[in-house]
Every structure is written in C-alpha cells, then in structure tokens.
C-alpha atoms as a PDB file:
ATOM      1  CA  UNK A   1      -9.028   5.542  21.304  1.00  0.00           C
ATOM      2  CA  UNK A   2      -5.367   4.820  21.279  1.00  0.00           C
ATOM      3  CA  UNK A   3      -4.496   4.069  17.448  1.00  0.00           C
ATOM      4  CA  UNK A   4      -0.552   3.221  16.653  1.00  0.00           C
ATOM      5  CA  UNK A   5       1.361   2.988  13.451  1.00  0.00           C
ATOM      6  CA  UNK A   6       3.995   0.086  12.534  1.00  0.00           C
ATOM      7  CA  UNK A   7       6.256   1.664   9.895  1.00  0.00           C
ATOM      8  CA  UNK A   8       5.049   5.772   8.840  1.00  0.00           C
ATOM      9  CA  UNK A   9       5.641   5.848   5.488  1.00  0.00           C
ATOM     10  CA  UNK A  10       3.225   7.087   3.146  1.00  0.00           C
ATOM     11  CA  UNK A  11       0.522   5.112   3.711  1.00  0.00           C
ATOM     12  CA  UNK A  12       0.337   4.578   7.781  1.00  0.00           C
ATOM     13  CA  UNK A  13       1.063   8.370   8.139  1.00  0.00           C
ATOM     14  CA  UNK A  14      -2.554   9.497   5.745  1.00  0.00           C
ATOM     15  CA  UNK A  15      -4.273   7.341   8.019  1.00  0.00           C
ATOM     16  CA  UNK A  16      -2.495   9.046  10.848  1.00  0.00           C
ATOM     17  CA  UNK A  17      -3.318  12.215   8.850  1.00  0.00           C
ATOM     18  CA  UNK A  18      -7.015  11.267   8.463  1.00  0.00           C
ATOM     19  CA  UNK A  19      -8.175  10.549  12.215  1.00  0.00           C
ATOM     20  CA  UNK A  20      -6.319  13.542  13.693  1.00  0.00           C
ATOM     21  CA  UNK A  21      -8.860  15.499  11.909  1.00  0.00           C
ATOM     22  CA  UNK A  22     -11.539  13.541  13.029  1.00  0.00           C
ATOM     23  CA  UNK A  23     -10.202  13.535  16.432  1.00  0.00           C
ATOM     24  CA  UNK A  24      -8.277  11.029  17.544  1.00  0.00           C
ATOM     25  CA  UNK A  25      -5.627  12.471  19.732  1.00  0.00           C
ATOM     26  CA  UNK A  26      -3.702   9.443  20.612  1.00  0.00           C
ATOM     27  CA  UNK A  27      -1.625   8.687  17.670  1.00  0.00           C
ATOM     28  CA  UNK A  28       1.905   6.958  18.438  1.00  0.00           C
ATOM     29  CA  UNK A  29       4.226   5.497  15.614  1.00  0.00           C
ATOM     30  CA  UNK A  30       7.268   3.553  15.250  1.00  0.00           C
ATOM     31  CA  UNK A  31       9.234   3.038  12.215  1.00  0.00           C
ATOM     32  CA  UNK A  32      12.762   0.793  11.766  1.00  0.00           C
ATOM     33  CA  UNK A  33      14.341   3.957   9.402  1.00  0.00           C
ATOM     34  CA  UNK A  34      14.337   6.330  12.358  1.00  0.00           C
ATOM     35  CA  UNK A  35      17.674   6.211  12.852  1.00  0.00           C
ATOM     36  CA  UNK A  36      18.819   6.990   9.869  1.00  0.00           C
ATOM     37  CA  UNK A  37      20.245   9.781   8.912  1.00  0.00           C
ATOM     38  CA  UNK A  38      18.179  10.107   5.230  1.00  0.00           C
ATOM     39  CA  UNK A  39      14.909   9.508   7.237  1.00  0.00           C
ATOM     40  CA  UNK A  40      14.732  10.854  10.511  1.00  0.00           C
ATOM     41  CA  UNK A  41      14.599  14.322   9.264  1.00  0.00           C
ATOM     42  CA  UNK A  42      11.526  13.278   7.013  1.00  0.00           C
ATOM     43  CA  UNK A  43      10.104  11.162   9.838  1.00  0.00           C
ATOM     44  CA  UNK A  44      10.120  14.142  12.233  1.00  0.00           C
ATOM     45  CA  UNK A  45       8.347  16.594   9.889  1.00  0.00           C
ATOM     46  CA  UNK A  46       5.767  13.311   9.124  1.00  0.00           C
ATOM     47  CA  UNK A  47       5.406  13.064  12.720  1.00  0.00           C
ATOM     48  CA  UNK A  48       4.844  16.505  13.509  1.00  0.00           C
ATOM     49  CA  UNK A  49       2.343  17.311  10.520  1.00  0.00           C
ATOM     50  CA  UNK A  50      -0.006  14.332  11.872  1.00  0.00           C
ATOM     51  CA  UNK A  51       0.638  15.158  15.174  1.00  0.00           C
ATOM     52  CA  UNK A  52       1.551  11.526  15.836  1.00  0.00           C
ATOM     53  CA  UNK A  53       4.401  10.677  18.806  1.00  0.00           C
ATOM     54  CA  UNK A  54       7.137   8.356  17.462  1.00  0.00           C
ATOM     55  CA  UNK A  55       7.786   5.462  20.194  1.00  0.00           C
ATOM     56  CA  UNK A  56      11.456   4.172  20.593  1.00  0.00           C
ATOM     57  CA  UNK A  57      10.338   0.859  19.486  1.00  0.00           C
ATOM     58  CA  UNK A  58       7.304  -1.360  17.615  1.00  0.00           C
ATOM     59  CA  UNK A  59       6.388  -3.117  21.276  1.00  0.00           C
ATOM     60  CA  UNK A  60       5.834   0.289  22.707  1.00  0.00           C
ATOM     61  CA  UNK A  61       3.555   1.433  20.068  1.00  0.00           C
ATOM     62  CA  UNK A  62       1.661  -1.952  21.225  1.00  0.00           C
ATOM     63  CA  UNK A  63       1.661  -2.088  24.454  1.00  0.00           C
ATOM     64  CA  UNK A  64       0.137   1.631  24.579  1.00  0.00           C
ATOM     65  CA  UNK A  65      -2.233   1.350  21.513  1.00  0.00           C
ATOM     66  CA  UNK A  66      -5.930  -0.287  21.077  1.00  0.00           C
ATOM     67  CA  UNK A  67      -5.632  -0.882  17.655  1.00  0.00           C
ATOM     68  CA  UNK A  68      -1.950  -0.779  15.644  1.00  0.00           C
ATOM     69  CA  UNK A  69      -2.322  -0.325  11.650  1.00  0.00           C
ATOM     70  CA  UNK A  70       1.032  -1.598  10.111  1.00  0.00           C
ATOM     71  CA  UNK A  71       2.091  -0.825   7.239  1.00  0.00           C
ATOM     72  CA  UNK A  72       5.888  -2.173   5.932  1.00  0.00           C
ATOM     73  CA  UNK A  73       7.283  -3.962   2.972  1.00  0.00           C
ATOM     74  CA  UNK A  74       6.088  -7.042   2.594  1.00  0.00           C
ATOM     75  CA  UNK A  75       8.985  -9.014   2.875  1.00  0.00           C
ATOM     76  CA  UNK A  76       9.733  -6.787   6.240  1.00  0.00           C
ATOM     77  CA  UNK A  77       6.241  -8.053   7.599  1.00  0.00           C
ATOM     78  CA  UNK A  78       6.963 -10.792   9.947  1.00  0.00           C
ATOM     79  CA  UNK A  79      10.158  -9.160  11.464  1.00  0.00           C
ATOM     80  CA  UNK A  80       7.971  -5.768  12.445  1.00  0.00           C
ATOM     81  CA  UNK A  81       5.364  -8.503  13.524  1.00  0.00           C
ATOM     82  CA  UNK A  82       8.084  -9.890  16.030  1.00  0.00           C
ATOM     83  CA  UNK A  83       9.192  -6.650  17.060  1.00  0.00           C
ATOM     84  CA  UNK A  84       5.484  -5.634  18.115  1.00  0.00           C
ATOM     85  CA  UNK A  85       4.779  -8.980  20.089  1.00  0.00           C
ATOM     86  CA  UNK A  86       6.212  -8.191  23.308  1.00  0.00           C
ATOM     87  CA  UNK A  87       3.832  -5.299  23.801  1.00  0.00           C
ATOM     88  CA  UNK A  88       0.907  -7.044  22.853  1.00  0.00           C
ATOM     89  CA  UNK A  89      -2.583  -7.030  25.205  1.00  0.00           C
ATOM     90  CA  UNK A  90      -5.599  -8.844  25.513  1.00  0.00           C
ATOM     91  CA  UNK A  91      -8.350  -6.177  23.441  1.00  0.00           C
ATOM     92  CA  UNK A  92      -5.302  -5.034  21.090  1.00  0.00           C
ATOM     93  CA  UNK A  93      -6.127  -5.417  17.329  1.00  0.00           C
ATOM     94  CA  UNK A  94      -3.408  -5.445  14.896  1.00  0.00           C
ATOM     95  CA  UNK A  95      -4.305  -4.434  11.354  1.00  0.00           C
ATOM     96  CA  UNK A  96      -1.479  -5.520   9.103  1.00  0.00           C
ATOM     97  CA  UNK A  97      -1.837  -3.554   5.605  1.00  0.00           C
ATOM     98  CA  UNK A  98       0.903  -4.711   4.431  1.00  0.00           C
ATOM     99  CA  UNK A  99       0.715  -6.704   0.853  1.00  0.00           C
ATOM    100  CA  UNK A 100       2.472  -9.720   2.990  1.00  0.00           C
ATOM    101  CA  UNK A 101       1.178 -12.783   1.177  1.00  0.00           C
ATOM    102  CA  UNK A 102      -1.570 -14.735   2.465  1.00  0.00           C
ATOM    103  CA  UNK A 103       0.638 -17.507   3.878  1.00  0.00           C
ATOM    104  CA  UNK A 104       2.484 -15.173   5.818  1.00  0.00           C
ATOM    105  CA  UNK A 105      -0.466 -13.087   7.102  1.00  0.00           C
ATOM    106  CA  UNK A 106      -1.972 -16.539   8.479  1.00  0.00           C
ATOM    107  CA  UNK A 107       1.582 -17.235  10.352  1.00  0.00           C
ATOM    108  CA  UNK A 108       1.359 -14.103  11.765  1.00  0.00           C
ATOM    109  CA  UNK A 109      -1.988 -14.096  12.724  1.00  0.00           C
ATOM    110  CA  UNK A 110      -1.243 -17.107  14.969  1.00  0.00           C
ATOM    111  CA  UNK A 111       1.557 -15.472  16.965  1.00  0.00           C
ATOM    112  CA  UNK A 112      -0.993 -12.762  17.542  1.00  0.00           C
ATOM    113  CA  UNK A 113      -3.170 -14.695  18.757  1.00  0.00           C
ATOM    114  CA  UNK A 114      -1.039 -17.051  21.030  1.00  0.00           C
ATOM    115  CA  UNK A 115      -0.393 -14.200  23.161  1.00  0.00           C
ATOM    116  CA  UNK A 116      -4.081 -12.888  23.718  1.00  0.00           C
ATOM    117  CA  UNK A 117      -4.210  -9.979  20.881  1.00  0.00           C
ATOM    118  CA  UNK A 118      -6.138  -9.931  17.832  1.00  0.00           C
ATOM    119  CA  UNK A 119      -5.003  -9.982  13.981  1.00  0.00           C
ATOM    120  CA  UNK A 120      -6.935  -8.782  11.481  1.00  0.00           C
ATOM    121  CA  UNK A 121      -5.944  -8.854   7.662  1.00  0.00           C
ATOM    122  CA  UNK A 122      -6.046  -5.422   5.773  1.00  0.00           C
ATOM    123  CA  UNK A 123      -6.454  -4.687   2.259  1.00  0.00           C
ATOM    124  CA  UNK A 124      -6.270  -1.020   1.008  1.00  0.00           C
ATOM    125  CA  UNK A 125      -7.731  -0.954  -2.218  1.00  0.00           C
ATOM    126  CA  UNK A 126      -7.867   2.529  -3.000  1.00  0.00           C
ATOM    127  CA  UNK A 127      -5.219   6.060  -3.697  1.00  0.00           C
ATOM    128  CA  UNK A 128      -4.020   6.791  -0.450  1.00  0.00           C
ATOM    129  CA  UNK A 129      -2.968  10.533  -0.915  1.00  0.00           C
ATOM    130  CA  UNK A 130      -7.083  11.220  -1.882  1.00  0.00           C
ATOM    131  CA  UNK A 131      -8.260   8.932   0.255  1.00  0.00           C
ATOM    132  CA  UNK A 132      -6.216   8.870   3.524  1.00  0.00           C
ATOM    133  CA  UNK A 133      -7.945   7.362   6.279  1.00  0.00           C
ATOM    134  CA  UNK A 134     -11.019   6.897   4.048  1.00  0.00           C
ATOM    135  CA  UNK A 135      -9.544   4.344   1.256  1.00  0.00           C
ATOM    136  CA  UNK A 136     -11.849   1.321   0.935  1.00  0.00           C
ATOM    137  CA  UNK A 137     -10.191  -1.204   3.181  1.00  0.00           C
ATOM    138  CA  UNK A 138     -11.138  -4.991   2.856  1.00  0.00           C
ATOM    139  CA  UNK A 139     -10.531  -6.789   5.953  1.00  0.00           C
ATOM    140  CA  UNK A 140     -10.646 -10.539   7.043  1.00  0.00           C
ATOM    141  CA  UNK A 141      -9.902 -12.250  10.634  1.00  0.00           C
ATOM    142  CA  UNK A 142     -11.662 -13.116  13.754  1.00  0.00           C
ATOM    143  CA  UNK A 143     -12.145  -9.581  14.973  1.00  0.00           C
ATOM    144  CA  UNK A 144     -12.609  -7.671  11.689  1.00  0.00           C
ATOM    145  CA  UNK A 145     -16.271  -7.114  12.216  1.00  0.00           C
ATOM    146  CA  UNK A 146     -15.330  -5.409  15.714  1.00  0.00           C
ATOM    147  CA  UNK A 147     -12.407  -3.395  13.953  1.00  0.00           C
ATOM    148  CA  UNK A 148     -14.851  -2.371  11.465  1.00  0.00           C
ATOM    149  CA  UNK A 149     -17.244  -1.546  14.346  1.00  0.00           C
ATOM    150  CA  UNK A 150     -14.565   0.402  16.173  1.00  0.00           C
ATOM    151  CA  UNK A 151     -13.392   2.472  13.608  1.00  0.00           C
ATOM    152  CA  UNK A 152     -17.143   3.377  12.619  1.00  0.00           C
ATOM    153  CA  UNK A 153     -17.056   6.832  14.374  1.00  0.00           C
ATOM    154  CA  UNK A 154     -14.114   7.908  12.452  1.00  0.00           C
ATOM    155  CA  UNK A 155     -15.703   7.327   9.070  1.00  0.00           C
ATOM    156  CA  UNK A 156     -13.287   4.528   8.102  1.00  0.00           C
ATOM    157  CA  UNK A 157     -14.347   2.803   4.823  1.00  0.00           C
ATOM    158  CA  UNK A 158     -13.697  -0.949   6.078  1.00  0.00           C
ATOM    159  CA  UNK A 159     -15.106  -4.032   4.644  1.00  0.00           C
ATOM    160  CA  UNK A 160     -15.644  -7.305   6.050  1.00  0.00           C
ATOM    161  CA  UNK A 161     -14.851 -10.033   3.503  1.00  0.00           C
ATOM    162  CA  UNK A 162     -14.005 -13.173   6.009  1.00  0.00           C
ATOM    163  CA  UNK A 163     -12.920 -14.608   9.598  1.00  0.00           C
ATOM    164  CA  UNK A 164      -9.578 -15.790   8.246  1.00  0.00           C
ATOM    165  CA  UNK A 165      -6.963 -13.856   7.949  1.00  0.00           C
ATOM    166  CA  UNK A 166      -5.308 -13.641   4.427  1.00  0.00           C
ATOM    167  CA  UNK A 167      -8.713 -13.620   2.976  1.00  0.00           C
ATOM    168  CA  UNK A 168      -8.868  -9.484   2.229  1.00  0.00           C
ATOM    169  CA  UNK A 169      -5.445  -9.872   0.648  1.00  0.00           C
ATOM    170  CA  UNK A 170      -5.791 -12.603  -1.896  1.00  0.00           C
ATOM    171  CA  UNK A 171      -8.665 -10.143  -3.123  1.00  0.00           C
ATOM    172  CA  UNK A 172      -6.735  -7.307  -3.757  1.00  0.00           C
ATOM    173  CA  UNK A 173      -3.489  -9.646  -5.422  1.00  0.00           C
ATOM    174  CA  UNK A 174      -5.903 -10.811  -7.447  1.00  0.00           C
ATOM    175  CA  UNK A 175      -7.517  -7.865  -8.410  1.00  0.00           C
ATOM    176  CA  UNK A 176      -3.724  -6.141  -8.846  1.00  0.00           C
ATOM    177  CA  UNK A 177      -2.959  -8.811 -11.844  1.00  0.00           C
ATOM    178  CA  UNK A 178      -5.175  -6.482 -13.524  1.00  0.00           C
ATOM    179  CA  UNK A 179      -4.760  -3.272 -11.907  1.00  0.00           C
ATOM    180  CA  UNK A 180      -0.988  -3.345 -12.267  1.00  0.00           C
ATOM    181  CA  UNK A 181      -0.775  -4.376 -15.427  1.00  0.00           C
ATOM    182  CA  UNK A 182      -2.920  -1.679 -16.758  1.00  0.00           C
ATOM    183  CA  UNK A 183      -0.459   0.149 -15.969  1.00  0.00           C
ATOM    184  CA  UNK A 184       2.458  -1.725 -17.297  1.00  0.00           C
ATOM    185  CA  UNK A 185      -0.026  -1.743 -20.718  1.00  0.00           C
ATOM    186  CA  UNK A 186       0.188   1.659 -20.867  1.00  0.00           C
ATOM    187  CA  UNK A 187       3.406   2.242 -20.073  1.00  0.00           C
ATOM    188  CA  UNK A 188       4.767   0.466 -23.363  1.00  0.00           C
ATOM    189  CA  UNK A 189       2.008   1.392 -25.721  1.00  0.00           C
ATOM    190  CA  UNK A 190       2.597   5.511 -24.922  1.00  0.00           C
ATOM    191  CA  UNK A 191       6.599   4.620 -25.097  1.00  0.00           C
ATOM    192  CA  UNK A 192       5.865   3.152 -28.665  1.00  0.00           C
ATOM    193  CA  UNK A 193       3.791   6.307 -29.485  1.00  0.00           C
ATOM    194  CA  UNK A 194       6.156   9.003 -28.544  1.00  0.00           C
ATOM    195  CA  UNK A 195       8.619   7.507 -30.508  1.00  0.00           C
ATOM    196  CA  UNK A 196       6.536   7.554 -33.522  1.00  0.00           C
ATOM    197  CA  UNK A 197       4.845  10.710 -32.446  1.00  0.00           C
ATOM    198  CA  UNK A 198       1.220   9.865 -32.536  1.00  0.00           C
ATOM    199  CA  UNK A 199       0.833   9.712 -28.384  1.00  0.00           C
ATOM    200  CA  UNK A 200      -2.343  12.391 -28.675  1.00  0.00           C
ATOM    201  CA  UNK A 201      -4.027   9.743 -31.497  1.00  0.00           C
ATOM    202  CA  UNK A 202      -3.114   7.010 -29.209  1.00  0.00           C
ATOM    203  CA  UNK A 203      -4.506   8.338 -26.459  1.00  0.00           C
ATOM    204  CA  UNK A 204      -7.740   9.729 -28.361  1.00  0.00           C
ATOM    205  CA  UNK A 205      -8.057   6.029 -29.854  1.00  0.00           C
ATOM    206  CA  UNK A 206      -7.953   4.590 -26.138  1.00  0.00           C
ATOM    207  CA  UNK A 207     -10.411   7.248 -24.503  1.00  0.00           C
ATOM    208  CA  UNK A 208     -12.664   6.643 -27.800  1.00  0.00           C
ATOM    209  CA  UNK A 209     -13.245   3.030 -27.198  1.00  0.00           C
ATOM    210  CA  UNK A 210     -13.009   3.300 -23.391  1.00  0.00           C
ATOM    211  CA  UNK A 211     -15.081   6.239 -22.924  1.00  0.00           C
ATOM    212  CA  UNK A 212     -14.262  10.073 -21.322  1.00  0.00           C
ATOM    213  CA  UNK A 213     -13.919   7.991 -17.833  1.00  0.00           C
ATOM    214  CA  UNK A 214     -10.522   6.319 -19.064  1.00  0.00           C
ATOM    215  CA  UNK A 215      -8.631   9.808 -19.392  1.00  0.00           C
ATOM    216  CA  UNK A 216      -7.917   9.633 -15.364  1.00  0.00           C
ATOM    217  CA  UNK A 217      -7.356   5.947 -15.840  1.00  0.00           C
ATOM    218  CA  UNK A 218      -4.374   7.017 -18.250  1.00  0.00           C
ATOM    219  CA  UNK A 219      -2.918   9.699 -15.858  1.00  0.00           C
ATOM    220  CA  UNK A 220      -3.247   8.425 -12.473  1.00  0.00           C
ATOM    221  CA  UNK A 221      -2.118   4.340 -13.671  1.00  0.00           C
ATOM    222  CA  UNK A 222       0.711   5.673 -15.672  1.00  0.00           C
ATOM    223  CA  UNK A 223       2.224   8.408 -13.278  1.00  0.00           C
ATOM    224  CA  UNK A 224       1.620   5.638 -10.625  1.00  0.00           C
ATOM    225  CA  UNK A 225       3.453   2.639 -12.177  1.00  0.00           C
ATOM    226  CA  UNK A 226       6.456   4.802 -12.105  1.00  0.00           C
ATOM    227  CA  UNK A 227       6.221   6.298  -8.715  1.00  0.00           C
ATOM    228  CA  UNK A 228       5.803   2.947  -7.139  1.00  0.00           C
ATOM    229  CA  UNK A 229       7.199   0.506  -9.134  1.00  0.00           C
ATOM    230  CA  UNK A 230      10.036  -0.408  -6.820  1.00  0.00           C
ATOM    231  CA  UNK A 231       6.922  -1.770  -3.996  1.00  0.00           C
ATOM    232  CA  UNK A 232       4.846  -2.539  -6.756  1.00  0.00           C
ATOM    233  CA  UNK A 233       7.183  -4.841  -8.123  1.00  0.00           C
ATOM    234  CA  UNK A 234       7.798  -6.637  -4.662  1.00  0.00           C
ATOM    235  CA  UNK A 235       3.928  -7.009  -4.402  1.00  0.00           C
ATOM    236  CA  UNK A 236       3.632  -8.172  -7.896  1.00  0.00           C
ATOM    237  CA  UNK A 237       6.298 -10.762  -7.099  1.00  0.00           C
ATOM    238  CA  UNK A 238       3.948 -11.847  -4.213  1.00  0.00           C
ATOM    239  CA  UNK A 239       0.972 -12.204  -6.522  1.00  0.00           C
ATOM    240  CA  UNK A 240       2.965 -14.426  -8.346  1.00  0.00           C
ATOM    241  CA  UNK A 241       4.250 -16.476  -5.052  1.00  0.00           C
ATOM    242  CA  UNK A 242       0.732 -16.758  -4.447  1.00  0.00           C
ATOM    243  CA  UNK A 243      -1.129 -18.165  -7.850  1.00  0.00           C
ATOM    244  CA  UNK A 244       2.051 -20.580  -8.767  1.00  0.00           C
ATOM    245  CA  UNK A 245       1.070 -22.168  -4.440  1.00  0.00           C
ATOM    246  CA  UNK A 246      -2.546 -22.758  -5.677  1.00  0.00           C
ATOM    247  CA  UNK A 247      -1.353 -24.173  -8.954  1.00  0.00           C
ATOM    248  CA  UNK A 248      -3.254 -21.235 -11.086  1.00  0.00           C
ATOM    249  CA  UNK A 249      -1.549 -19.382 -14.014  1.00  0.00           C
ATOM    250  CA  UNK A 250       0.910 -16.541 -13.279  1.00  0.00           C
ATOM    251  CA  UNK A 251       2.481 -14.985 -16.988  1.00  0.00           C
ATOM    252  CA  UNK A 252       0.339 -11.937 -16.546  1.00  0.00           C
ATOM    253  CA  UNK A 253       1.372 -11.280 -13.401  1.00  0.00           C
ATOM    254  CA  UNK A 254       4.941 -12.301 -13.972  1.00  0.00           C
ATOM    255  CA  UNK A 255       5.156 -10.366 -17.238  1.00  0.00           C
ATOM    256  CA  UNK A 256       3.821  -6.889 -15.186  1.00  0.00           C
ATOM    257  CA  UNK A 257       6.201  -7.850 -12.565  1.00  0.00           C
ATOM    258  CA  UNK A 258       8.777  -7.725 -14.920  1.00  0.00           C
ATOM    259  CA  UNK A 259       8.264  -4.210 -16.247  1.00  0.00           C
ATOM    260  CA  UNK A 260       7.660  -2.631 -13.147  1.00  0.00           C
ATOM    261  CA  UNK A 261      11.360  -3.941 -11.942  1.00  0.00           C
ATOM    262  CA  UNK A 262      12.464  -2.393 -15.547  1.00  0.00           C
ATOM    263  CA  UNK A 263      11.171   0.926 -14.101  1.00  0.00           C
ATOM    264  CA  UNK A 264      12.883   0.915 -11.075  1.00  0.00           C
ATOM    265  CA  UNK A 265      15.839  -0.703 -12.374  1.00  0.00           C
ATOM    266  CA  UNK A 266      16.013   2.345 -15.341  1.00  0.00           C
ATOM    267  CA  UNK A 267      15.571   4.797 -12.682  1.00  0.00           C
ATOM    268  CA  UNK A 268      12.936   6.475 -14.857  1.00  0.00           C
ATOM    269  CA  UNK A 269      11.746   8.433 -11.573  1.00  0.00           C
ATOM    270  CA  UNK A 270      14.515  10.408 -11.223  1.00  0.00           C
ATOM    271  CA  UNK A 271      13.637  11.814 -14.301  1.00  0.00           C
ATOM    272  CA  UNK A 272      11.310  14.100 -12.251  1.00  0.00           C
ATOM    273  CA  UNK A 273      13.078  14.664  -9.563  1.00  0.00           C
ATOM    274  CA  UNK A 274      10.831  13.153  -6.966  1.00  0.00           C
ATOM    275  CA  UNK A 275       7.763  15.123  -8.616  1.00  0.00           C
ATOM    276  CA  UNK A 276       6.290  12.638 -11.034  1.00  0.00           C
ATOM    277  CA  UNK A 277       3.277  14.834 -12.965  1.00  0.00           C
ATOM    278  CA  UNK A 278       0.028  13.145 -12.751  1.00  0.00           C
ATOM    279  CA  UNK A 279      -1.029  13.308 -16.403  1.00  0.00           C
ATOM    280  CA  UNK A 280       0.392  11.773 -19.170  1.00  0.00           C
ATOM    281  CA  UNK A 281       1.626  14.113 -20.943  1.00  0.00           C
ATOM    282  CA  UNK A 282       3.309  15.888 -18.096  1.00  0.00           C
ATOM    283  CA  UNK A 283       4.812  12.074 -17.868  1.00  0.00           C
ATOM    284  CA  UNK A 284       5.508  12.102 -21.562  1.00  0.00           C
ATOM    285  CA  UNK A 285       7.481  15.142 -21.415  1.00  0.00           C
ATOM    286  CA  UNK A 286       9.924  13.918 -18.783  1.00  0.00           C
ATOM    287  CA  UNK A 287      10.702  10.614 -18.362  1.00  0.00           C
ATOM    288  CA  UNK A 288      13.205  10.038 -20.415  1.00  0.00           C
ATOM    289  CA  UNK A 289      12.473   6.630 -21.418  1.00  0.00           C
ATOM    290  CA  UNK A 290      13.140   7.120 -25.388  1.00  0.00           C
ATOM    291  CA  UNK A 291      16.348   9.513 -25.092  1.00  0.00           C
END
C-alpha cells in the first residue's frame, strides 16, 4: 500500500503518523509551503518524524500513490486538486478531507473521474492529535465502500454515508453549526465571568446542569476555538455558503463565524505563545481577552 498526502499540515501528517505504526511504509507527501522559508524547516522535521518522503510536486505524490488523503484549506481545494490531476491512475482513490463545500467537492469529483481515478468525499469528525489515523471519518462517493475496505487492515475508523460525493461533508457542516458554536458560547459567557470574577460558579453552574461529562466539553471546545479559529472561521464561512444555496437559515452559523474571525483577528493566540493550555482555566489565565 502506497498512501500519499496533499498538503502535511496537522491533520494529513497524524494520519501519516498513524499508519507508519501500523505499517505502512510507503508514505509520500507534497505540500505548496515547502518552499518557504517559515515552513520547510517544520515540514522537514514533520516529514522525518512520520517517516513520510516529500515529492517535488502534488502529481508525483499521485502518480506513485494508491490512495492520496488531502488535506488543504478549503478555499485552496480545487487548485491542489489541479495540481494532482496529471498524475492520476486508473485504481487511484483520492480522499479529499478538506472542509471544501459540497459544490466544490462534486466539481472535483468529476475531474477525478474524467481521467480514470476515483474521488471519494472525507469527513473527519473527530480530535486529530488523539485520534490520528483513527478519527471517525464519514465518507461518500462511488468508491468509498472500497476505500473503507482498503483501509480496513490499518484500523481506520471510516464510515460510509453515500455514493455521491459531498454527501460526508454536508454532515459534518451541519453538525459544526453546533459544534462550533459551542465553542463560540463559551467563549463569551467565561469572558463575561472573569470580568466579574465568578468563572469557577459559572463553570460549576454549567457542569451542574450538564453533568461531570461537560467539564472536557469546556476545556477541549474552548482551548480549541482559539487554536483554530483562523480555519474554523473559513469553514464556518462555508457552512454558511452552503445553508443560504439550499435556502435554509444561516444566523447561527453566521453569528459563530463571526466570533471565531474576532479571535483570530484579536490575535488572542499569541497570548500563549503557540501553547494554548487545554483547560479553561489554564485559558483563563492567559488570554488576555479582558486586559
């Protein structure tokens, strides 16, 4: 098995991470930020700690791959599409992760499939730095049953939800209306309680009508919202692309949106100098957002 990455950040290189260890020994990446300066550094260590072999460009990575897991910025998903087509095979199965809207995952699919390959619509719907290449994975297309089948042996948590591509992803925007704005929720509520000082009573309150269960809810949603808010918010702006197409309401969405690009735009995560805390009061204590 020949399994290539489109794009190593984070969440291609746990994957990456994941099957080494259950031993796959042919991993090959690519990503666009290798040549510069700020990344290349990073994307050597990645490389080396996965023990993945970067490729000089995305059709490489396809044309010597049997299945490519892609994983960009959504609004960078077509262009690393095109850059992977003229490596493309008959038997190759592209697994685009990316949170690429629906519409987009469909256009794709059919330039995929006009050459011979296969395109299969990925959903991760999980923590990736837990999980790596176990996170529950949705999946919709043609071939997603024999992706699923494939990827079987490497204990893979994949989930067939449709034939057509785009399917697995309007499942996860729609479940991140909620999932995101829990986190946006929580956000403003503990801002408001540090800066009367009743955060612990706050917190007691929520865990008290929640139950003990919501305590991890509070530290890994919170410390999350700021780590990614700048990709969260870009997703979030494609959940809201997506409901206002089918005519469906979007202020929820648009409202959690909205914070998430006031996080980024504050720059509350360099408060922590790249080392958000994963518990709420570790977040509390350092992000600056009252001073």
């Amino acid at each position: 098995m020949r399994v290539g990455f489109i794009g190593f950040g984070e969440a291609d290189a746990s994957i990456a991470a994941g099957l080494h260890e259950e031993g796959v020994r042919q991993l090959l990446c690519y990503d666009a930020m290798n040549k510069d300066p700020g990344f290349a550094e990073k994307l050597a260590a990645t490389c080396d700690h996965t023990h993945t072999t970067p490729q000089e460009s995305a059709a490489l990575v396809a044309e010597r791959s049997d299945v490519i897991f892609m994983a960009v910025p959504s609004q960078f998903s077509v262009t690393a599409a095109e850059g992977a087509l003229p490596g493309t095979h008959p038997g190759l199965i592209y697994v685009d992760v990316s949170t690429a809207t629906p519409a987009d995952k469909r256009l794709i699919a059919t330039k995929f499939e006009s050459r011979g390959a296969n395109y299969v619509d990925g959903a991760m719907m999980g923590p990736l730095l837990q999980n790596r290449h176990q996170v529950p994975m949705l999946l919709s297309g043609k071939t997603a049953e024999e992706l699923r089948e494939r990827m079987q042996p490497y204990h893979m948590k994949m989930t067939v939800v449709g034939e057509e591509p785009g399917v697995a992803t309007s499942i996860k925007f729609i479940r991140s209306i909620t999932a995101k704005g829990v986190g946006c929720l929580l956000f403003e509520s503990l801002q408001a309680a540090q800066r009367y000082g009743v955060e612990d009573t706050i917190v007691s309150s929520l865990i008290d009508s929640f139950g003990p269960g919501f305590q991890p809810v509070i530290d890994n949603y919170l410390s999350g919202a700021i780590i990614h808010a700048d990709r969260r918010e870009h997703e979030m702006q494609n959940v809201v692309d997506f409901l206002q197409q089918d005519g469906l309401p979007f202020e929820m969405a648009e409202v959690a949106r909205k914070k998430l690009a006031w996080m980024r735009d504050s720059r509350v995560k360099e408060h922590f100098d790249g080392d958000v805390p994963r518990s709420w009061q570790g977040v509390l204590a350092g992000w600056g957002v009252n001073g």
